[in-house]
N, C-alpha and C. Protein backbone atom coordinates (compact mmCIF):
# COMPACT_ATOMS: atom_id res chain seq x y z
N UNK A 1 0.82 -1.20 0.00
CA UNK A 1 0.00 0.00 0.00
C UNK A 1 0.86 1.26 0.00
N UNK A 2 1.77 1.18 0.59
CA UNK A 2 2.95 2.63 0.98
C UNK A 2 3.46 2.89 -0.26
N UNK A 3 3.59 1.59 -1.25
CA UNK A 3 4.60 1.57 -2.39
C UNK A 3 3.56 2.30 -3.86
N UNK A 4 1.91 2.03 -3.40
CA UNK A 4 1.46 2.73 -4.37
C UNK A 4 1.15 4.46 -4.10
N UNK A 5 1.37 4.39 -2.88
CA UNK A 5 0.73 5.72 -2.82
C UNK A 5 1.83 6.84 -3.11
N UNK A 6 3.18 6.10 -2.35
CA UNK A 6 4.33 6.58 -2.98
C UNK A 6 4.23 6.94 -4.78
N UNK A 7 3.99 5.93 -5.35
CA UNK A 7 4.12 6.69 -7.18
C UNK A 7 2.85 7.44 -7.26
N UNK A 8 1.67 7.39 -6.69
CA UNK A 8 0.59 8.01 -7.22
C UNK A 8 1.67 9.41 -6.87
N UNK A 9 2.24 9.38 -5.69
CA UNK A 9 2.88 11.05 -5.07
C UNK A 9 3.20 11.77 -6.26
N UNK A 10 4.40 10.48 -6.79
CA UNK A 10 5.23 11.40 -7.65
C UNK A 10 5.15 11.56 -9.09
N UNK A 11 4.10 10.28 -9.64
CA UNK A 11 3.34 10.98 -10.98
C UNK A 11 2.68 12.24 -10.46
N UNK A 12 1.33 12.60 -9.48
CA UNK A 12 0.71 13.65 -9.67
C UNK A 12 1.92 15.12 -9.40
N UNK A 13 3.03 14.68 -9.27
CA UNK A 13 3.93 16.02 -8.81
C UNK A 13 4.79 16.08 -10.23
N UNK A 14 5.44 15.12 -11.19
CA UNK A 14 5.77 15.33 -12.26
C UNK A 14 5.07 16.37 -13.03
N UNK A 15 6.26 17.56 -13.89
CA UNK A 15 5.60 18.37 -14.83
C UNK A 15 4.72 17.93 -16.38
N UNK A 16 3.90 18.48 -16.60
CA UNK A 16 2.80 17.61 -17.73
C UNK A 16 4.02 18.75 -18.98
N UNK A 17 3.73 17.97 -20.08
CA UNK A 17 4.70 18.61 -21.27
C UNK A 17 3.54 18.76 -22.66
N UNK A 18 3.45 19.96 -23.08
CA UNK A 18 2.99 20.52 -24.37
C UNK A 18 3.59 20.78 -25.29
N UNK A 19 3.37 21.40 -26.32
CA UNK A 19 3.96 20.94 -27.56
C UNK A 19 4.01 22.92 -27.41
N UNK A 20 3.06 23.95 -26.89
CA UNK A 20 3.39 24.91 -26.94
C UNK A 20 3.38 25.85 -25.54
N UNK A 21 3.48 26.52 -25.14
CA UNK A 21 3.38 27.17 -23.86
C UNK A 21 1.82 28.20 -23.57
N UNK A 22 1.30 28.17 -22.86
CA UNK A 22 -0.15 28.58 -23.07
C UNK A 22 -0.02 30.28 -22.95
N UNK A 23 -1.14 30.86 -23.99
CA UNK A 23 -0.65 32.62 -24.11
C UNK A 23 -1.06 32.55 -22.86
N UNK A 24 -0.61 34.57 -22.93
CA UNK A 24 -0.60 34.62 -21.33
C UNK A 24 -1.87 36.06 -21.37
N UNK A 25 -2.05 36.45 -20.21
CA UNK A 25 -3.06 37.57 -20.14
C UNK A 25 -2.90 38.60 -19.29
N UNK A 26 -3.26 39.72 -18.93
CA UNK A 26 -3.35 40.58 -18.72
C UNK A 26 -3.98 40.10 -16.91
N UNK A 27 -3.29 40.33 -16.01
CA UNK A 27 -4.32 40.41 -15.01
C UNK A 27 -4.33 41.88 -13.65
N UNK A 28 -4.99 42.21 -13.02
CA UNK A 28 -5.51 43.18 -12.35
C UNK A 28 -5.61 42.33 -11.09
N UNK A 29 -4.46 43.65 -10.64
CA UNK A 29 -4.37 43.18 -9.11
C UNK A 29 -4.93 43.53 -7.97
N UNK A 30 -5.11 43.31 -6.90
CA UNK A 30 -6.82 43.67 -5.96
C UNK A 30 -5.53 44.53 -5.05
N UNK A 31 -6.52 45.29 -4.58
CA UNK A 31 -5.85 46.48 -3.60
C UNK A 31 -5.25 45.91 -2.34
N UNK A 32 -3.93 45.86 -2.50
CA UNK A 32 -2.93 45.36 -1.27
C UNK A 32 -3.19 45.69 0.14
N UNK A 33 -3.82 44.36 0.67
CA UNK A 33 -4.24 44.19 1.73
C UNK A 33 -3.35 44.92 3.23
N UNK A 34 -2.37 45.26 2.82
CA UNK A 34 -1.05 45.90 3.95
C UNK A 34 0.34 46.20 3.26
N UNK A 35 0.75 46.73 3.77
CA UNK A 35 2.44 47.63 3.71
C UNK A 35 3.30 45.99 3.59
N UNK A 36 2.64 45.08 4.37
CA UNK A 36 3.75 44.00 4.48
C UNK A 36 3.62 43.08 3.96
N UNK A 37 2.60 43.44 2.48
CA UNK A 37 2.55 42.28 1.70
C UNK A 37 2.59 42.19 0.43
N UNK A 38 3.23 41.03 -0.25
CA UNK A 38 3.58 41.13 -1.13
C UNK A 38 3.48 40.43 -2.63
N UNK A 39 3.09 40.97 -3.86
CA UNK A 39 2.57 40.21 -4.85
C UNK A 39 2.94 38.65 -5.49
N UNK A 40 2.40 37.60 -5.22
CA UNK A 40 2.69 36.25 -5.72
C UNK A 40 1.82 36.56 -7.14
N UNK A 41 3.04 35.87 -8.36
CA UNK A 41 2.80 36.14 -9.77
C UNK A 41 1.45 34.93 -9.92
N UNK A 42 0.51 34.62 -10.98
CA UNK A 42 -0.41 33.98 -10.98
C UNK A 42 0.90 32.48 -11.25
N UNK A 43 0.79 31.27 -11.45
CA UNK A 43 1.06 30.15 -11.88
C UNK A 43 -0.22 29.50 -12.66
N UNK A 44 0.89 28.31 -13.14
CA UNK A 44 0.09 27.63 -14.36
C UNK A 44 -0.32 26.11 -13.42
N UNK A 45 -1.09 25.53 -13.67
CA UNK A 45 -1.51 24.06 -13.32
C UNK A 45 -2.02 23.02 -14.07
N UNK A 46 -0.94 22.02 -14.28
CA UNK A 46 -1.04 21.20 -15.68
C UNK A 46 -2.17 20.08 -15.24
N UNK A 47 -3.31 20.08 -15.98
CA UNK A 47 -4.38 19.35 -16.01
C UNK A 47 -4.20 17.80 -16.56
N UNK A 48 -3.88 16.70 -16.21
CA UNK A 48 -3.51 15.12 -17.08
C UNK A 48 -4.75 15.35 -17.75
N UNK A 49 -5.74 15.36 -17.42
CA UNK A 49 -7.13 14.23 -18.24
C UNK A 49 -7.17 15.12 -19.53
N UNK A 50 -6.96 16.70 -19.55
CA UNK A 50 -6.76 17.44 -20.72
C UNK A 50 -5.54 17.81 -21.47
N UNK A 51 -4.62 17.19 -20.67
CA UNK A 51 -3.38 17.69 -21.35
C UNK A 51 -3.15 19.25 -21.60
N UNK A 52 -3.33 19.98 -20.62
CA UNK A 52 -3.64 21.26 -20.87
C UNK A 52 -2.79 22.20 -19.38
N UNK A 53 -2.24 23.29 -19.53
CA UNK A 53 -2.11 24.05 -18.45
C UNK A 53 -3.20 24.80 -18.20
N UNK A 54 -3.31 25.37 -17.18
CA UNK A 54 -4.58 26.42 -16.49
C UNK A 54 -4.09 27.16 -15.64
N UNK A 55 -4.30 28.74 -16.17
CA UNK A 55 -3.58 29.57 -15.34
C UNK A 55 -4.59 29.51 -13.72
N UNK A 56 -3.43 29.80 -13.36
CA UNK A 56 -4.01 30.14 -11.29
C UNK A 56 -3.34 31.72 -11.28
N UNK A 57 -4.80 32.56 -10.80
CA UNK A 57 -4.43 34.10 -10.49
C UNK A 57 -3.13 34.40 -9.31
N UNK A 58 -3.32 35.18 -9.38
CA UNK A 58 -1.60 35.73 -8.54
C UNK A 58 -2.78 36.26 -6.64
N UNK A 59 -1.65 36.72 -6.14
CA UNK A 59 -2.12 37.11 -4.66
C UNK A 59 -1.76 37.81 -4.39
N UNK A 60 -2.05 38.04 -3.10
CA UNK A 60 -1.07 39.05 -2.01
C UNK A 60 -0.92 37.80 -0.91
N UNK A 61 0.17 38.24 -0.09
CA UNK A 61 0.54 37.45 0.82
C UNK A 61 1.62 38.22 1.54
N UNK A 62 1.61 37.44 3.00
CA UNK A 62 3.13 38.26 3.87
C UNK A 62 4.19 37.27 3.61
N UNK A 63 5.03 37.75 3.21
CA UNK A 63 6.50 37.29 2.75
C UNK A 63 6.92 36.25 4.00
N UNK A 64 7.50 35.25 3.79
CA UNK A 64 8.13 33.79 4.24
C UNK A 64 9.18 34.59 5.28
N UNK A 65 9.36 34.25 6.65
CA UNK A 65 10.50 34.64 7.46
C UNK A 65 12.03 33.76 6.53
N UNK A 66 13.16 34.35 6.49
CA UNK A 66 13.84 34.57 5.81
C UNK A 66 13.85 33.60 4.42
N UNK A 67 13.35 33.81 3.16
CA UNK A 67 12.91 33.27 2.22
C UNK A 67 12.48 34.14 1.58
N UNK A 68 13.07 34.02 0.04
CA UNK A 68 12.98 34.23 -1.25
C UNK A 68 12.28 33.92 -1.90
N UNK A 69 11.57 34.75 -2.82
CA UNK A 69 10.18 34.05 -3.75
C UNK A 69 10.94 34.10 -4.98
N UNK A 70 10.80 33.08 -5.75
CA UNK A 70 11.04 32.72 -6.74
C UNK A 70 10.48 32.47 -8.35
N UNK A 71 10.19 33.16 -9.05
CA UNK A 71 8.98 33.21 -9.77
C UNK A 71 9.30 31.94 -10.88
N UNK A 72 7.83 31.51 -11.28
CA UNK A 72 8.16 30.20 -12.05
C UNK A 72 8.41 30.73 -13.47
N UNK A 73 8.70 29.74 -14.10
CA UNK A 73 9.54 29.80 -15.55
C UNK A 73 8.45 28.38 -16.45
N UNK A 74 8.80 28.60 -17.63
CA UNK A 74 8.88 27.68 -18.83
C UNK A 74 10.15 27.12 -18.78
N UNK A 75 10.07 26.24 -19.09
CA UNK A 75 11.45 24.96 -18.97
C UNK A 75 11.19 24.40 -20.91
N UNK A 76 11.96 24.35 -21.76
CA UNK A 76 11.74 23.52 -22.79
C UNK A 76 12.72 22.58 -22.88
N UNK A 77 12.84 21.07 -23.32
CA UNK A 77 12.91 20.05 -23.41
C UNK A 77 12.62 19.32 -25.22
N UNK A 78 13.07 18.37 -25.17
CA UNK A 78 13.10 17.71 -26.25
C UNK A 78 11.32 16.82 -25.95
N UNK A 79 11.09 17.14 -25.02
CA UNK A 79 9.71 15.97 -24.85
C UNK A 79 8.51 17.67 -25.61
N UNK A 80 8.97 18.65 -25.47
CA UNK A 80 8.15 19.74 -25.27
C UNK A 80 8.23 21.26 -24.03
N UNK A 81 7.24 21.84 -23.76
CA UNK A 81 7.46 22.65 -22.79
C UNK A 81 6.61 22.35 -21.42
N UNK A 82 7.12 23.05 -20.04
CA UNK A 82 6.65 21.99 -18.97
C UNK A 82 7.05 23.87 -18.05
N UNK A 83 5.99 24.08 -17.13
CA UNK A 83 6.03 25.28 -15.99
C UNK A 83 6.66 24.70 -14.64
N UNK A 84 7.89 25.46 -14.41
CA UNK A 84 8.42 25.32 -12.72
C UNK A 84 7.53 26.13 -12.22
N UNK A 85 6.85 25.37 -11.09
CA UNK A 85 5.99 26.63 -10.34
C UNK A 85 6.93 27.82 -9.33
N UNK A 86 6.15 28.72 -9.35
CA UNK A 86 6.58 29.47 -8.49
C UNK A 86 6.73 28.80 -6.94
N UNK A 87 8.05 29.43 -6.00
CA UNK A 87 8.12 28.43 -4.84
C UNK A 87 8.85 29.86 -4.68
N UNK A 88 9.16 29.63 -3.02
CA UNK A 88 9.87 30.27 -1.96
C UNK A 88 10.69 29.42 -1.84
N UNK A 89 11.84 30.29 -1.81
CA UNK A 89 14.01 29.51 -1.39
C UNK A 89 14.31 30.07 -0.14
């Protein structure tokens, strides 16, 4: 049982790969909740059953005690293109 739940982990955490990178859009940011917080960019979320990315809107949030936000990227590959999400270092 440990040994399946283990791969279900790390297929659903593997990046999904497209053949193009999905356009991007314009978004509007909501009035910053405080002085001590700070904009997270929207990210993408790769859908299996569609083979598809789906953007996720951006935030506000209070910044990580000592930690770096890191904004995600397009990665291309010989399989196609695949989104590092945004993460804190």
């Amino acid at each position: 049982m440990i040994l399946s739940i283990g791969g279900i982990m790390i297929t659903s955490c593997s990046p999904g790969f497209v053949g193009e990178e999905p356009t991007y859009y314009e978004v509007v940011r909501p009035q910053r909740p405080g002085n001590n917080h700070v904009w997270v960019d929207g990210d993408w979320t790769y859908k299996r059953r569609s083979h598809t990315y789906v953007r996720r809107n951006g935030y506000w949030m209070e910044p990580r005690a000592n930690k770096t936000f890191v904004p995600g990227h397009w990665q291309s590959s010989s399989r196609g293109h695949s989104w590092s999400p945004n993460r804190w270092r």
